[in-house]
Every structure is written in structure tokens, then in C-alpha cells.
N, C-alpha and C. Protein backbone atom coordinates (compact mmCIF):
# COMPACT_ATOMS: atom_id res chain seq x y z
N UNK A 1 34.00 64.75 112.47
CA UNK A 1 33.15 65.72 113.12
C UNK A 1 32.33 66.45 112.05
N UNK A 2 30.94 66.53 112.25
CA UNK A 2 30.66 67.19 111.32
C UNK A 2 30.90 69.15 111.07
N UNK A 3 30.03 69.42 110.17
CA UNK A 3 30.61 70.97 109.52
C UNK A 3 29.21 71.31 108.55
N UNK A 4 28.99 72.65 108.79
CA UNK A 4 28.24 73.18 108.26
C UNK A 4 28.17 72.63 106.60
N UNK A 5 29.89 72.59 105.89
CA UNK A 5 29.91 72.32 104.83
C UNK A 5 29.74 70.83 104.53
N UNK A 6 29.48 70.21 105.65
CA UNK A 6 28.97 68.71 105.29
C UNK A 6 27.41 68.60 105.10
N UNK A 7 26.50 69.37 106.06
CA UNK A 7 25.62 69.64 106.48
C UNK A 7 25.04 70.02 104.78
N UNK A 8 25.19 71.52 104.62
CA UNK A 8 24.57 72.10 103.54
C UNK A 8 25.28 70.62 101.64
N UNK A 9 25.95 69.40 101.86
CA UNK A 9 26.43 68.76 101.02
C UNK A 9 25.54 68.07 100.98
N UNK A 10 24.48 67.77 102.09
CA UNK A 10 23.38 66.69 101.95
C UNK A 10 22.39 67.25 101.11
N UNK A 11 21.00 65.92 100.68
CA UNK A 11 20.25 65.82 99.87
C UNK A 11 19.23 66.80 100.83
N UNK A 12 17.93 67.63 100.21
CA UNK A 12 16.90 68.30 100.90
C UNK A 12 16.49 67.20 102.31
N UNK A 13 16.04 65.98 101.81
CA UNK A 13 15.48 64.90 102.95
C UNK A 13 16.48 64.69 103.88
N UNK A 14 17.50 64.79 103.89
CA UNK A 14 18.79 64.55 104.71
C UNK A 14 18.80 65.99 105.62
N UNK A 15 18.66 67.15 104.83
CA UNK A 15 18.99 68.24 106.09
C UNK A 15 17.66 68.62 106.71
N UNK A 16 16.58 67.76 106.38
CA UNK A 16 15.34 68.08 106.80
C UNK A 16 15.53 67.44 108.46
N UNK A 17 16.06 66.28 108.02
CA UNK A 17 16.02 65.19 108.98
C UNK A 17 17.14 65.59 110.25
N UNK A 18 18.36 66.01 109.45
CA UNK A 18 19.53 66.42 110.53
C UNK A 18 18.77 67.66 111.48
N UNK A 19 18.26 68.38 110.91
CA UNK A 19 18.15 69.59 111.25
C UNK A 19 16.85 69.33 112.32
N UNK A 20 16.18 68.83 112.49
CA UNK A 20 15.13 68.63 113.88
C UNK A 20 15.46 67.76 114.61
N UNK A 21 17.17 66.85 114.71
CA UNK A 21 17.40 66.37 115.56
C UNK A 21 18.32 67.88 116.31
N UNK A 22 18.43 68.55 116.23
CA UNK A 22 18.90 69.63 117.08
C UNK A 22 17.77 70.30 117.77
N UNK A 23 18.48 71.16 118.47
CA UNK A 23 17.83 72.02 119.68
C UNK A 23 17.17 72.98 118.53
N UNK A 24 15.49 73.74 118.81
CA UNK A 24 15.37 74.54 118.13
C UNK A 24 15.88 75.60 119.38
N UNK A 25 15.99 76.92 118.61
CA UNK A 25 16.65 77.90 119.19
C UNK A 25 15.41 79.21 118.99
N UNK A 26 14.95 79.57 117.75
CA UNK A 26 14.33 80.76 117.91
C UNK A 26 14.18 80.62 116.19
N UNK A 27 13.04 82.03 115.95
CA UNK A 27 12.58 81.76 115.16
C UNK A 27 12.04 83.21 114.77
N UNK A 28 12.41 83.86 113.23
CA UNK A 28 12.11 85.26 113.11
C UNK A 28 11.64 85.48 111.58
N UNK A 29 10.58 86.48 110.98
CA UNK A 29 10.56 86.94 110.11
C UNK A 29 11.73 87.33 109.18
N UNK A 30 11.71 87.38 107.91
CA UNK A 30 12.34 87.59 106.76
C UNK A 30 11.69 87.66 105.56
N UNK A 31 10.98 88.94 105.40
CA UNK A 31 10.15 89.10 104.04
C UNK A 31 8.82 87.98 104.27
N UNK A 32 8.45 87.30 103.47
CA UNK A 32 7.21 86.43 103.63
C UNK A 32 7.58 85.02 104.41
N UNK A 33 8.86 84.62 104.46
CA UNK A 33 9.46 83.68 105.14
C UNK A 33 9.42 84.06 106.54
N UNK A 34 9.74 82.49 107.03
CA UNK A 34 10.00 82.57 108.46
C UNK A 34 10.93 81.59 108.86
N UNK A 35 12.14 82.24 109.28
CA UNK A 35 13.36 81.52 109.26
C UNK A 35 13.22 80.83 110.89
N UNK A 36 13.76 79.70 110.97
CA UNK A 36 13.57 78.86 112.36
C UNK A 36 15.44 78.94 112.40
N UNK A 37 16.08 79.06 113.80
CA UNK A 37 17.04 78.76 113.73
C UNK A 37 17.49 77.08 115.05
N UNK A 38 17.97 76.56 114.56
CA UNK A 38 18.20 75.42 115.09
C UNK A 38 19.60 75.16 115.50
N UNK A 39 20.27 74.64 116.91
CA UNK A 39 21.57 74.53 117.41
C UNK A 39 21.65 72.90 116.91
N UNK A 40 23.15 72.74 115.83
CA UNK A 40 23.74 71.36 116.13
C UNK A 40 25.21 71.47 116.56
N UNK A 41 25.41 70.11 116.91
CA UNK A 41 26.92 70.52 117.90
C UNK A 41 28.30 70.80 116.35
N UNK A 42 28.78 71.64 116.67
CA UNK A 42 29.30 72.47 115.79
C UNK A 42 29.11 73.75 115.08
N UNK A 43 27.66 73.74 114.67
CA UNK A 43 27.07 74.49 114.28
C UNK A 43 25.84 74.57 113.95
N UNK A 44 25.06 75.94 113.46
CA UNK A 44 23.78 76.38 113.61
C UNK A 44 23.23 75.80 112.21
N UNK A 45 21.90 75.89 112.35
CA UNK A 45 21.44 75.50 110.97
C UNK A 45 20.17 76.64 110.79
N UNK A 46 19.37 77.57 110.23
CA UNK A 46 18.54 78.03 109.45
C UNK A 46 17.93 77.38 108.28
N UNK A 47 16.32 77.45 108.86
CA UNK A 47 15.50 76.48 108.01
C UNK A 47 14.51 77.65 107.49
N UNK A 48 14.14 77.90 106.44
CA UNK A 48 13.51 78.93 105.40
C UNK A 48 11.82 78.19 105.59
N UNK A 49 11.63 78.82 106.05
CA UNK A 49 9.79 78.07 105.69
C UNK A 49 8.76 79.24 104.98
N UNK A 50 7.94 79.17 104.16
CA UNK A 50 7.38 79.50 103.63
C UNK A 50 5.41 79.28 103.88
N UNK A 51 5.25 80.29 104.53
CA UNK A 51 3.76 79.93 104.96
C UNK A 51 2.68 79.88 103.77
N UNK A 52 2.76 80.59 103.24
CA UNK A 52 1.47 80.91 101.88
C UNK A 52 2.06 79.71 101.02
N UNK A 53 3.04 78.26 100.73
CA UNK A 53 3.17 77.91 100.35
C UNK A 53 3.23 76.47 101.17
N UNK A 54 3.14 76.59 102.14
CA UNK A 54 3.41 75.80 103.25
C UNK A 54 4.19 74.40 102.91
N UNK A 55 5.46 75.27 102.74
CA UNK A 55 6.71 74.72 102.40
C UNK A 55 7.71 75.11 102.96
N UNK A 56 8.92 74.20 102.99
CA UNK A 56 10.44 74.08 103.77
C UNK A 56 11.24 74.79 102.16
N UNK A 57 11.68 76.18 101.96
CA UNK A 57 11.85 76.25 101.16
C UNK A 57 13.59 76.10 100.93
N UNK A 58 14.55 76.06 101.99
CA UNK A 58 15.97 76.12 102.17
C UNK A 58 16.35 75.80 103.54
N UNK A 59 17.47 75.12 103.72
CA UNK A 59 18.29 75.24 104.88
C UNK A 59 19.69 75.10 104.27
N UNK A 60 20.23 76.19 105.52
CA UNK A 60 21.52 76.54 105.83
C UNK A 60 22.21 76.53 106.45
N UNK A 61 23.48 75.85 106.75
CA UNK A 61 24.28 75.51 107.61
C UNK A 61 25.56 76.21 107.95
N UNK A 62 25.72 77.12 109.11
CA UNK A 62 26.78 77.77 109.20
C UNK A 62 27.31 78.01 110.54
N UNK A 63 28.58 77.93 111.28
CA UNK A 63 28.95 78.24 112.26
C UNK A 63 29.75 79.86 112.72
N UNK A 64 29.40 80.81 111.95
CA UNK A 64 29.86 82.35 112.07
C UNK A 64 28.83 82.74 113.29
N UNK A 65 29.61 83.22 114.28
CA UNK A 65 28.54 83.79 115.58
C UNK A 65 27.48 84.87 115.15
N UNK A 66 28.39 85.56 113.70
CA UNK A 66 27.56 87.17 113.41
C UNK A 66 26.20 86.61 112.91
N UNK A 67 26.29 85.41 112.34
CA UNK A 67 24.96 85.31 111.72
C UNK A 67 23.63 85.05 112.75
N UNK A 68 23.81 85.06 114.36
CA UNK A 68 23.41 84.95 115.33
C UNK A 68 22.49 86.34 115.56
N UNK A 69 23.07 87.53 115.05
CA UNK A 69 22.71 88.50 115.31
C UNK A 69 21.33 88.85 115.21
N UNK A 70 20.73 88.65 114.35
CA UNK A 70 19.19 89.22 113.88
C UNK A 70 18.21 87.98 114.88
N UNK A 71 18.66 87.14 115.40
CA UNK A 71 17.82 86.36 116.48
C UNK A 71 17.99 86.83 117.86
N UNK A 72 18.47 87.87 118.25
CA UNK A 72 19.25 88.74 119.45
C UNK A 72 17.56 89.45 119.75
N UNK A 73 16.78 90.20 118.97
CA UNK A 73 15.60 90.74 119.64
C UNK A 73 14.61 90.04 119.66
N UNK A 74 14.54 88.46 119.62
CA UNK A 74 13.66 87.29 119.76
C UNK A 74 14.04 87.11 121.16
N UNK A 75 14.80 86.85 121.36
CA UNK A 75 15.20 86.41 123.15
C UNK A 75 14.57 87.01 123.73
N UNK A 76 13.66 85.73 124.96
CA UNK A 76 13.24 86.71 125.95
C UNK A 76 13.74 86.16 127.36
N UNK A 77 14.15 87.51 128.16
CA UNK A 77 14.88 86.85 129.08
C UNK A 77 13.74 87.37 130.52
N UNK A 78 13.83 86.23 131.67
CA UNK A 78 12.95 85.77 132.50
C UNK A 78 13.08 86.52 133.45
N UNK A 79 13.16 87.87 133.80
CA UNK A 79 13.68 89.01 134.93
C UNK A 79 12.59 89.04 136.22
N UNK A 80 13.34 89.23 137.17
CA UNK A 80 12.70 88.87 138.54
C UNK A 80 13.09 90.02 139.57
């Protein structure tokens, strides 16, 4: 089964590739970055993009719920 710590063990081209076969999830500022967060089964992945460089500058692979938190005021929910 995989694991975040298998995940973040791969080469840059490898977690480029794992990481857009998942669900994207949401997507938020961080200083000049713009972090995308992406669901794989086990766990989440965070992809670092860099606009003024227009570059993939990191991804990160982790399954802790807390790190969920700062994508909580991106949600928008569909009220009727």
C-alpha cells in the first residue's frame, strides 16, 4: 500500500506524475507560491508552484488531517 513516505522517496518526474493521477482538492496562497492540494488513496499530496517562475517548485506527501487545516476557508459550500 502506498505512504506518503513512499510518495515523497520518488524522483521529482515520479511525484509529478503520481500526484495528477489523484483528485485535485483545492488550492491556496503561501507567500509568492501557490500550493495545490491533491487527494491520493492514503494520503494527501501538496504541490508548491511558483508563478513568477512558472515552475513546480516541491511536492509533499503527508497523511496528518491537521495539515488539512489552512484549505478549510477555500471550501465553498453550495447552500440552498
Amino acid at each position: 500500500m502506498p505512504t506518503p513516505q513512499h510518495f515523497n522517496a520518488l524522483s521529482e518526474t515520479e511525484q509529478q506524475a503520481k500526484a495528477i493521477d489523484g483528485h485535485f482538492l483545492a488550492d491556496r496562497k503561501a507567500g509568492d507560491c501557490i500550493v495545490q492540494l491533491f487527494s491520493l488513496p492514503n494520503y494527501y499530496v501538496e504541490r508548491h508552484y511558483d508563478p513568477a517562475a512558472n515552475r513546480i517548485t516541491k511536492h509533499e506527501a503527508f497523511s496528518n488531517l491537521d495539515r488539512l487545516v489552512p484549505y478549510i476557508a477555500h471550501v465553498k459550500f453550495n447552500c440552498r
